[in-house]
N, C-alpha and C. Protein backbone atom coordinates (compact mmCIF):
# COMPACT_ATOMS: atom_id res chain seq x y z
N UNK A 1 3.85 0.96 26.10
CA UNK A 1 2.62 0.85 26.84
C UNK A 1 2.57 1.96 27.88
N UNK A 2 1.50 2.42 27.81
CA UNK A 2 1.29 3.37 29.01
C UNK A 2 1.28 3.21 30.42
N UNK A 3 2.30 3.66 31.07
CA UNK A 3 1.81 3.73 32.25
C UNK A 3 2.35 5.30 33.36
N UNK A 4 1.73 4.97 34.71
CA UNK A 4 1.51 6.41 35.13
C UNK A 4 3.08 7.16 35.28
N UNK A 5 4.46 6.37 34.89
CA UNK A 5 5.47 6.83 34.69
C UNK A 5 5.93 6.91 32.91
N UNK A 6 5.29 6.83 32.02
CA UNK A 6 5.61 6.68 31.09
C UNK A 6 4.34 7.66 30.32
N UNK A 7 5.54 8.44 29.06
CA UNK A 7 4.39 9.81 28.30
C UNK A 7 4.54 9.02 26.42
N UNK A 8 3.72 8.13 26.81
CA UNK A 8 3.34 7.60 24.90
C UNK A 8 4.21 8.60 24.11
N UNK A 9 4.16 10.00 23.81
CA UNK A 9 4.93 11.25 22.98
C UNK A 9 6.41 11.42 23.22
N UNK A 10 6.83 10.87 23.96
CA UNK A 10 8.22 10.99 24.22
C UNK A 10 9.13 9.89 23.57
N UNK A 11 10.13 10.01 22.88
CA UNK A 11 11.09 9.00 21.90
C UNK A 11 12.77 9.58 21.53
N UNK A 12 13.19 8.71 21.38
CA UNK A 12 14.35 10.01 21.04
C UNK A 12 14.15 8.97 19.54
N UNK A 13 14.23 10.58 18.40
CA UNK A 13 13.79 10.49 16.82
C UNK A 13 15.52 10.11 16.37
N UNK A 14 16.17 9.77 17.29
CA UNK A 14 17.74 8.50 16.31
C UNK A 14 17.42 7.23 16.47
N UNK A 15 16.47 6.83 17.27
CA UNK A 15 15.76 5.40 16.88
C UNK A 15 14.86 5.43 15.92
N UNK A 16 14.41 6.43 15.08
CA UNK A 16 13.28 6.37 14.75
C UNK A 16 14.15 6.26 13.33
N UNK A 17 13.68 5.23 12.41
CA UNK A 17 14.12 5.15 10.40
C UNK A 17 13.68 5.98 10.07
N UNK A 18 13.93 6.80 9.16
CA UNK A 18 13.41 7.60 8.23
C UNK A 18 12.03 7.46 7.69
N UNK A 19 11.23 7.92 7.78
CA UNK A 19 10.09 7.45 6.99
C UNK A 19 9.19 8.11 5.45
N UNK A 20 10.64 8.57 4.61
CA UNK A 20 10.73 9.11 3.91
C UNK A 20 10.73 8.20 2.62
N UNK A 21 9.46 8.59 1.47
CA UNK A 21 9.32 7.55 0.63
C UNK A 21 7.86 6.30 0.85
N UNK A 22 8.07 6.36 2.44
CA UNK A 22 7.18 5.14 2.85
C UNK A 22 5.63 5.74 2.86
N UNK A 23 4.56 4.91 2.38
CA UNK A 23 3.33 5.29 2.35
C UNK A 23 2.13 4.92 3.31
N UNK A 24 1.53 5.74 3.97
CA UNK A 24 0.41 5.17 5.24
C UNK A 24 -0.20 5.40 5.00
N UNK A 25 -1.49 4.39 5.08
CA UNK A 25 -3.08 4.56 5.52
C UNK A 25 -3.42 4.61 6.63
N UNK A 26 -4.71 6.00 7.05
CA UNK A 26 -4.55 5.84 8.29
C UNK A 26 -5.99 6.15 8.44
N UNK A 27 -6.48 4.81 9.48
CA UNK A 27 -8.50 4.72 9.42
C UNK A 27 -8.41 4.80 10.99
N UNK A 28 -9.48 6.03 10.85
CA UNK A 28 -10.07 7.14 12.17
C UNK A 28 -11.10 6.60 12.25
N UNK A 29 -12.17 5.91 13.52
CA UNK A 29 -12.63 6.14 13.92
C UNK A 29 -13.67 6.86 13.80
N UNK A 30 -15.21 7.04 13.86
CA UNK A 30 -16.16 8.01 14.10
C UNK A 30 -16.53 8.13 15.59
N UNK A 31 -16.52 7.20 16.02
CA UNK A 31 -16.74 6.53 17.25
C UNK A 31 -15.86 7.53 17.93
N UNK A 32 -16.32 8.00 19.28
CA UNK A 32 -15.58 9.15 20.39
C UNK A 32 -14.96 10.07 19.29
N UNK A 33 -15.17 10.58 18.19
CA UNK A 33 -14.37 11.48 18.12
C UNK A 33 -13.45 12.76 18.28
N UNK A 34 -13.69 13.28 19.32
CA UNK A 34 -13.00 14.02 20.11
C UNK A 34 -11.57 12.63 20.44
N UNK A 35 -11.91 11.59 20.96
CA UNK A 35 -10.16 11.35 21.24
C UNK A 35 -9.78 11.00 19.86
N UNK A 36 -10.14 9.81 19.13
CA UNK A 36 -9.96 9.74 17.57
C UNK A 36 -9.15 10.82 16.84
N UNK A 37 -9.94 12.17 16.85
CA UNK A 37 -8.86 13.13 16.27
C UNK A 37 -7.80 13.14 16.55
N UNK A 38 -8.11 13.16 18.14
CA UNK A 38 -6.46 13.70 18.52
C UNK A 38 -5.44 12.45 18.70
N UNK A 39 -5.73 11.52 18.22
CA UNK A 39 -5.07 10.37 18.33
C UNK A 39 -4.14 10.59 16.77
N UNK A 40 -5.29 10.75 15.67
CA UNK A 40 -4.98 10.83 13.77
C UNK A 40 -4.13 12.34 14.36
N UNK A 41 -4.12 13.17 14.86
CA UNK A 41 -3.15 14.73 14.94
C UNK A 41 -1.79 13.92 15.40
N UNK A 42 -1.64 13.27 16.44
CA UNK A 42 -0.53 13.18 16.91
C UNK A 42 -0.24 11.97 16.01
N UNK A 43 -0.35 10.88 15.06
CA UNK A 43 0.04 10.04 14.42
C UNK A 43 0.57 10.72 13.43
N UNK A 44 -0.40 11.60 12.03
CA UNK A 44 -0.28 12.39 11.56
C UNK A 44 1.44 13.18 11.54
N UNK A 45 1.40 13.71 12.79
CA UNK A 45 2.62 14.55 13.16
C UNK A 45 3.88 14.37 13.52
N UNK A 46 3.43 13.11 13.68
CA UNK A 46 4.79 11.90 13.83
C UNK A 46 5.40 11.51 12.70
N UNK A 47 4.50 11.12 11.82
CA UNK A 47 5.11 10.62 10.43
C UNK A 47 5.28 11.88 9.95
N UNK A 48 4.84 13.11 9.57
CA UNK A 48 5.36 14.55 8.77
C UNK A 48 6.91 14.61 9.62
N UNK A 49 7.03 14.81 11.18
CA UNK A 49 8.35 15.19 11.70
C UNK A 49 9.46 14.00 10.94
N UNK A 50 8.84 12.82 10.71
CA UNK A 50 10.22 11.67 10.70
C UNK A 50 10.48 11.50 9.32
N UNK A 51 9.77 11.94 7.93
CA UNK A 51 10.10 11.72 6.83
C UNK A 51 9.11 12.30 5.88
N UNK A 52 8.07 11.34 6.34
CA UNK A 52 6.58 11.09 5.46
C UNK A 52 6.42 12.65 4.71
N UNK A 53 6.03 12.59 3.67
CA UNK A 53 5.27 13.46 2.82
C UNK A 53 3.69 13.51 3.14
N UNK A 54 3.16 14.38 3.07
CA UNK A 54 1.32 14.60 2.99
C UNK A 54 1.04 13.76 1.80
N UNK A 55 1.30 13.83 0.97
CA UNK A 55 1.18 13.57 -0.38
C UNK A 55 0.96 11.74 -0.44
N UNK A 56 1.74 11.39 0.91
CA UNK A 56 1.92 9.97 1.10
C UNK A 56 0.93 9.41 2.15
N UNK A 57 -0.17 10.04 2.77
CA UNK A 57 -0.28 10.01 3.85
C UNK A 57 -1.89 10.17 3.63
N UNK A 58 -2.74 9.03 3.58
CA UNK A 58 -4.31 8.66 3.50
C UNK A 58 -5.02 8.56 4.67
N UNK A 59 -5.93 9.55 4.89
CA UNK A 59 -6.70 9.22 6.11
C UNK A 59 -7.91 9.32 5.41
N UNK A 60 -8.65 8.19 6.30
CA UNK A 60 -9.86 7.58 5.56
C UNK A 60 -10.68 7.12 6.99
N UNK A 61 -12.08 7.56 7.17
CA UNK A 61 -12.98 7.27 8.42
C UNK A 61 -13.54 5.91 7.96
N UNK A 62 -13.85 5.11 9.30
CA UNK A 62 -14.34 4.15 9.34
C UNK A 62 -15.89 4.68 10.79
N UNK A 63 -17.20 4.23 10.66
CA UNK A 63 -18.35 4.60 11.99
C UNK A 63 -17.38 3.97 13.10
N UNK A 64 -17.00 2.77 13.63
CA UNK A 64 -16.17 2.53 15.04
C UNK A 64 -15.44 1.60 14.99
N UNK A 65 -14.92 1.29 16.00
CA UNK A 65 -13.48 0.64 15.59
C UNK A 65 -13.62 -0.86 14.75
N UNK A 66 -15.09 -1.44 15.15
CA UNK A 66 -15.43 -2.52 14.71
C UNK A 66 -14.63 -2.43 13.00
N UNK A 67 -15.02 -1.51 12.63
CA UNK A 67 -14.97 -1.20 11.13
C UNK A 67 -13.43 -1.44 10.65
N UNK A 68 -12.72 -0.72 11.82
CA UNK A 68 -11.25 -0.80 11.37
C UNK A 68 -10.74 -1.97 10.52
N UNK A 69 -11.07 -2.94 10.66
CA UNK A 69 -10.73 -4.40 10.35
C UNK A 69 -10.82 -4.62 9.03
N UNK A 70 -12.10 -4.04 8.67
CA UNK A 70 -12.64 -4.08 6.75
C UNK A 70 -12.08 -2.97 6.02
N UNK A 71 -11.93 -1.74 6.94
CA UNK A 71 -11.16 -0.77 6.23
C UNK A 71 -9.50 -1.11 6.22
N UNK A 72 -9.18 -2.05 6.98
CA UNK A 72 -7.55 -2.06 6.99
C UNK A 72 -7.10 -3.35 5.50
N UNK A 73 -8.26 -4.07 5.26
CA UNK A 73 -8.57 -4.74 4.06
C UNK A 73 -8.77 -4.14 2.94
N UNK A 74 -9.29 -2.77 2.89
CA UNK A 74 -9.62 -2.33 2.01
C UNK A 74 -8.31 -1.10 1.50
N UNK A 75 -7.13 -0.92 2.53
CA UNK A 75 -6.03 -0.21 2.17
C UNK A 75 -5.15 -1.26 1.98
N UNK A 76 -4.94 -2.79 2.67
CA UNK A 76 -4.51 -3.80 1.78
C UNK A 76 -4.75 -4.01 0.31
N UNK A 77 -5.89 -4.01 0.12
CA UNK A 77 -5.82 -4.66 -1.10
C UNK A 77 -5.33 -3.39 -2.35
N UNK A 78 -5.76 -2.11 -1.93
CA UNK A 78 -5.67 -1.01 -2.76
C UNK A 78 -4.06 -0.82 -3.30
N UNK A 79 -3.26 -1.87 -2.62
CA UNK A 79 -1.85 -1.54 -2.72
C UNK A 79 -1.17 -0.38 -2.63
N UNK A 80 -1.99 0.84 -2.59
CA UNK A 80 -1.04 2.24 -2.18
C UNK A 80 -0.63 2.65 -0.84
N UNK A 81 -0.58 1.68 0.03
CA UNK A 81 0.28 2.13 0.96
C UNK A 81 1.15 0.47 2.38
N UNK A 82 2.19 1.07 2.60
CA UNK A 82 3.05 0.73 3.15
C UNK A 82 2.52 -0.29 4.39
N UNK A 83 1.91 0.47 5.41
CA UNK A 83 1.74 -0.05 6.62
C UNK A 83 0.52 0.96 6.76
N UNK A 84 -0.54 0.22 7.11
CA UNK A 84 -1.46 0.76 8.09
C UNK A 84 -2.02 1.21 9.56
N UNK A 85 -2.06 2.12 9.63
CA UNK A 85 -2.52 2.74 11.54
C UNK A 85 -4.03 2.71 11.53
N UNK A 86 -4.34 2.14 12.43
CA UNK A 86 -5.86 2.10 13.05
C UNK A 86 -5.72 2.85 14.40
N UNK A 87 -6.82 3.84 14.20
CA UNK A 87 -7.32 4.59 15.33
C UNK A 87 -8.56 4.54 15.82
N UNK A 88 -8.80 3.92 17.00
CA UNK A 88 -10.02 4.28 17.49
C UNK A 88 -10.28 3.56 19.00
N UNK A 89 -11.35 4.49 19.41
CA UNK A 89 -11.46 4.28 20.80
C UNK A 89 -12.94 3.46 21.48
N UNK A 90 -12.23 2.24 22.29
CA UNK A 90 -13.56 1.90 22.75
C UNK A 90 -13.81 1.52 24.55
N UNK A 91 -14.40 2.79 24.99
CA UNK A 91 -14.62 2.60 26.58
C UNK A 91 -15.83 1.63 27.59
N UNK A 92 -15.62 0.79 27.78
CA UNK A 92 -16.09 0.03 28.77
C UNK A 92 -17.26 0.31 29.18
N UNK A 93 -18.15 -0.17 28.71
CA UNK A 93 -19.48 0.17 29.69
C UNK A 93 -20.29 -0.74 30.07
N UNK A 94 -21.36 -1.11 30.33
CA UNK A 94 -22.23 -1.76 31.24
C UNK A 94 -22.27 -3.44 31.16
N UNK A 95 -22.30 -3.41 29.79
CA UNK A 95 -22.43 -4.78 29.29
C UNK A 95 -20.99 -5.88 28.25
N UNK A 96 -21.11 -6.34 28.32
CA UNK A 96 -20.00 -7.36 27.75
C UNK A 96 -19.78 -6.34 26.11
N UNK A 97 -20.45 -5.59 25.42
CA UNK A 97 -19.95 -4.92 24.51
C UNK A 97 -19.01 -5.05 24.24
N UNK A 98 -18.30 -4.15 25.13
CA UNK A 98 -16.54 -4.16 25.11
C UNK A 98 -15.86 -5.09 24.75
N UNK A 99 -16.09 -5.99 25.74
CA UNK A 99 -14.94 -7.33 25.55
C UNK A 99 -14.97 -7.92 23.92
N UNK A 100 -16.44 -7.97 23.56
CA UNK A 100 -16.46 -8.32 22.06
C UNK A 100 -16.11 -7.37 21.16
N UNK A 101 -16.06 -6.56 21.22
CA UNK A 101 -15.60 -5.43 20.13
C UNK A 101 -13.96 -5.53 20.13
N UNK A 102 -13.65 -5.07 21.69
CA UNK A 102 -11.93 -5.50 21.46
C UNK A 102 -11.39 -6.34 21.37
N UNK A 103 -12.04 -7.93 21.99
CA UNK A 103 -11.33 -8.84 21.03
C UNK A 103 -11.57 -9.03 19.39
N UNK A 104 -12.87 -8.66 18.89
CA UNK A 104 -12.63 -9.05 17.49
C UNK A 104 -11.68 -7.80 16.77
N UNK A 105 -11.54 -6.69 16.93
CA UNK A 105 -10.97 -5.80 16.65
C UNK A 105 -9.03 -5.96 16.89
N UNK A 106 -9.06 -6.29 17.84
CA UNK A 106 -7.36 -7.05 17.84
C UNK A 106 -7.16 -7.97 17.07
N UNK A 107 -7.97 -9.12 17.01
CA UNK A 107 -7.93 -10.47 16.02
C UNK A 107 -8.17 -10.38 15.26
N UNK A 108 -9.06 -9.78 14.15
CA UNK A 108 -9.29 -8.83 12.82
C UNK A 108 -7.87 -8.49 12.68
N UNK A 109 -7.52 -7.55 13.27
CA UNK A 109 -6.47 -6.49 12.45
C UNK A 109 -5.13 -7.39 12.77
N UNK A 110 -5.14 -8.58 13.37
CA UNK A 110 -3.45 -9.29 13.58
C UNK A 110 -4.33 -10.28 12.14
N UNK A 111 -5.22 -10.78 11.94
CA UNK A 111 -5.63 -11.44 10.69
C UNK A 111 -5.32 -10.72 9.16
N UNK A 112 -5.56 -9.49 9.33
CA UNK A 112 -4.94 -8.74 8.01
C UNK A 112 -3.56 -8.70 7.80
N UNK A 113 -3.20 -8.17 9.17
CA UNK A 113 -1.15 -7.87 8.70
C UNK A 113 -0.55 -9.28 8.52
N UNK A 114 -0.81 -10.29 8.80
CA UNK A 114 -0.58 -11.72 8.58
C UNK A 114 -0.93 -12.23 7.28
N UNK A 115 -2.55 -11.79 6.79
CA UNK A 115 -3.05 -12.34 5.41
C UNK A 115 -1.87 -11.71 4.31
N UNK A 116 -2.14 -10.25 4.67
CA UNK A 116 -1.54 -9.32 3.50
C UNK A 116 -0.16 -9.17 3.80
N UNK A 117 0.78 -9.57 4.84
CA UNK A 117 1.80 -9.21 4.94
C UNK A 117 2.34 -7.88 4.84
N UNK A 118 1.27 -7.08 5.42
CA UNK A 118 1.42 -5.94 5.80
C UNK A 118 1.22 -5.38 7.03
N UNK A 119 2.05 -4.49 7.98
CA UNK A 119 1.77 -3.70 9.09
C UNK A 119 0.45 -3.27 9.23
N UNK A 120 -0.05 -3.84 10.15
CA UNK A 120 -1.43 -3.29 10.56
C UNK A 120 -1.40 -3.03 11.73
N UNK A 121 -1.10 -1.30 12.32
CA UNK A 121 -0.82 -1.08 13.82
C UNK A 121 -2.17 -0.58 14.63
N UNK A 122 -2.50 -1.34 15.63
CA UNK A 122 -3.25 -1.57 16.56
C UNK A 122 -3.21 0.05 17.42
N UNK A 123 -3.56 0.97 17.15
CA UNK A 123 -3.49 2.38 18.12
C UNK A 123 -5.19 2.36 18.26
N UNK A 124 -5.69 1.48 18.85
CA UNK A 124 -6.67 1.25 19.18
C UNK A 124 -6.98 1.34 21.17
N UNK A 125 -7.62 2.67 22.03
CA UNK A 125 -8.07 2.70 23.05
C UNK A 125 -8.86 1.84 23.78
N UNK A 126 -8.46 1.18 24.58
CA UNK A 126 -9.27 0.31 25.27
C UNK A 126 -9.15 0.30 26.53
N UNK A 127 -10.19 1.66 27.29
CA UNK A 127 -9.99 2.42 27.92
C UNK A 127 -11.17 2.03 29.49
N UNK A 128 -11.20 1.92 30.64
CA UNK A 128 -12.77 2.09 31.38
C UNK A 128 -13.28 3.05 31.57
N UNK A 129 -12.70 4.29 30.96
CA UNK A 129 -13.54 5.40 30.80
C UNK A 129 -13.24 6.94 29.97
N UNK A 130 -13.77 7.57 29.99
CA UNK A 130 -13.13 8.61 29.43
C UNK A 130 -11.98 9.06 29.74
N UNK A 131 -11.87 9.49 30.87
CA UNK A 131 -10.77 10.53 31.27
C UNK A 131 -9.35 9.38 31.07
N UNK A 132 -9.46 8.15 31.24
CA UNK A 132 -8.45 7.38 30.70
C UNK A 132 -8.00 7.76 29.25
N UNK A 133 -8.85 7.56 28.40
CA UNK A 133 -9.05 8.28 27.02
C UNK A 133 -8.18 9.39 26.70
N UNK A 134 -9.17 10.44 27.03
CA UNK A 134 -8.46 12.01 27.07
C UNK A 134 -6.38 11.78 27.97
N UNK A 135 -6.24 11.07 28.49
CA UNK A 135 -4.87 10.81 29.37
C UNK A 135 -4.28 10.20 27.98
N UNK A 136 -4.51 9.67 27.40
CA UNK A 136 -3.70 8.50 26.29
C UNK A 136 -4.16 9.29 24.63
N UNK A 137 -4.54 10.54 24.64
CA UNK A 137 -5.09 11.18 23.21
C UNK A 137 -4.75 12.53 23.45
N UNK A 138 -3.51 12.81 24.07
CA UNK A 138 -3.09 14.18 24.20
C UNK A 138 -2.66 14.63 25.67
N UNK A 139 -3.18 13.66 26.59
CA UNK A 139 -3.22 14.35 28.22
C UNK A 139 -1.81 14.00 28.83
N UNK A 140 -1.90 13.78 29.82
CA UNK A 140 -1.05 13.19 30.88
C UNK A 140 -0.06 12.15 30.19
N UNK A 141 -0.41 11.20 29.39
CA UNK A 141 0.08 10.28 29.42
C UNK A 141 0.44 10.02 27.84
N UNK A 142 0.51 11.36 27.37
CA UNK A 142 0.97 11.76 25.94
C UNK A 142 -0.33 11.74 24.83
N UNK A 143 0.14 10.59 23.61
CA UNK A 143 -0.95 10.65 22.66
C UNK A 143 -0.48 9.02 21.69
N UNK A 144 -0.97 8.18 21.92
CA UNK A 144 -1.30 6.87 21.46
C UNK A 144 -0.80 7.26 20.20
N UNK A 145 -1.52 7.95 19.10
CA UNK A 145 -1.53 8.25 17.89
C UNK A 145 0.51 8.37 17.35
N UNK A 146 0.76 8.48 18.44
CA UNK A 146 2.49 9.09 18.15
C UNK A 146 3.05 7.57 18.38
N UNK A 147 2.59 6.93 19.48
CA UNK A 147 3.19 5.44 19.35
C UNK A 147 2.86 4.60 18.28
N UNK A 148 1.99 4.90 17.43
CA UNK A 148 1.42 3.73 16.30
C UNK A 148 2.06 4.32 14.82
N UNK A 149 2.35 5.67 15.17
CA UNK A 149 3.00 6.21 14.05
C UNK A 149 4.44 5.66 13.98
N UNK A 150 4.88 5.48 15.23
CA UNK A 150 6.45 4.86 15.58
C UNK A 150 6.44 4.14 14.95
N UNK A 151 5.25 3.04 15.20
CA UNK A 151 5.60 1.65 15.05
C UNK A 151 5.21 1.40 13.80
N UNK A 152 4.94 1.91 13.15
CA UNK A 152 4.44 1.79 11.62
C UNK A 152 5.37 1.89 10.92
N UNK A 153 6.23 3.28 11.07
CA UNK A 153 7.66 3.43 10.15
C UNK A 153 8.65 2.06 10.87
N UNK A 154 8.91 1.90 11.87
CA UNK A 154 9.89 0.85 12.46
C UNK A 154 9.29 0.05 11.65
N UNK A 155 8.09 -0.98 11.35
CA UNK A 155 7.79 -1.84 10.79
C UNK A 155 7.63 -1.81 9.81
N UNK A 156 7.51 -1.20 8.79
CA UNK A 156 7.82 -0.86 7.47
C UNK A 156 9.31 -0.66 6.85
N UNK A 157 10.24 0.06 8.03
CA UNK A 157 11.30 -0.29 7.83
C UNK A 157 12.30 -1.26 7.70
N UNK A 158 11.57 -2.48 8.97
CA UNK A 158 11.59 -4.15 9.29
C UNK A 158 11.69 -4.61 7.91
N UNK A 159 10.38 -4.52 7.46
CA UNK A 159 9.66 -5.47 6.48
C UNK A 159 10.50 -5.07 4.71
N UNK A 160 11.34 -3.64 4.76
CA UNK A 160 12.07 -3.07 3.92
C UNK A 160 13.39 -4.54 3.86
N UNK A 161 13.64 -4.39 5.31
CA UNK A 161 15.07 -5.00 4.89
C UNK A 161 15.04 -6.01 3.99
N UNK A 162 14.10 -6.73 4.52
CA UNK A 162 13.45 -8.25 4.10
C UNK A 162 13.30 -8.15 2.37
């Protein structure tokens, strides 16, 4: 978790399993895309440094995060890949929006990795404003996209032993 002493991008890669062999889907966001990208770059770059092949490695857009939920169903059911990363960002504004988008968007995607018994990682921004955003998608406070990539191979690796 982020905080103003802690850089999301920083890990030491001998905790990290191999993630060589293992296959990801990974649904971006349209929504803010400026942080979105740079969230899928640094996820992306996480799994190429720790194992992953390109070859293994599906990125597929969803319009906003709402969406994530049906698209993380729709790389469930396709069976070609391992564990899924959801990316996308949603900042706070005037009206209760927010609160409903990010709770159904957390409860959606813990409803899939439970249905399908598959990793469904939450690298989802839930931010009160931009510059929070830009801090957690490359800035200050690293890049989200690198923690969900972590946790995708760790949990795929989990779910290996088993």
């Amino acid at each position: 978790m982020a905080t103003e002493l802690n850089n999301l991008s920083v890990y030491n890669p001998d905790d990290v399993p191999s993630a060589e062999g293992m296959r990801f889907g990974i649904l971006v966001s349209e929504w803010n895309n400026e942080i979105t990208e740079a969230l899928f770059q640094g996820a992306y770059d996480t799994l190429i440094e720790n194992g992953a092949k390109p070859e293994n490695i599906f990125k597929e857009y969803v319009p906003g995060s709402y969406e994530l939920t049906y698209g993380s169903v729709l790389f469930a059911e396709s069976n070609k890949v391992d564990a899924v990363i959801t990316l996308g960002c949603v900042i706070q504004g005037e009206t209760k929006h927010f609160d409903f988008i990010c709770q159904a968007v957390s409860e959606g995607l813990t409803d899939v990795s439970i249905r399908y018994a598959l990793p469904v990682v939450f690298g989802v921004l839930t931010t009160n404003n931009l510059e929070q955003a830009k801090d957690r998608a490359g800035g200050k406070h690293g890049n989200k996209g690198v923690e969900a990539a972590l946790t995708a191979i760790k949990m795929v690796a989990l779910r290996n032993k088993f």
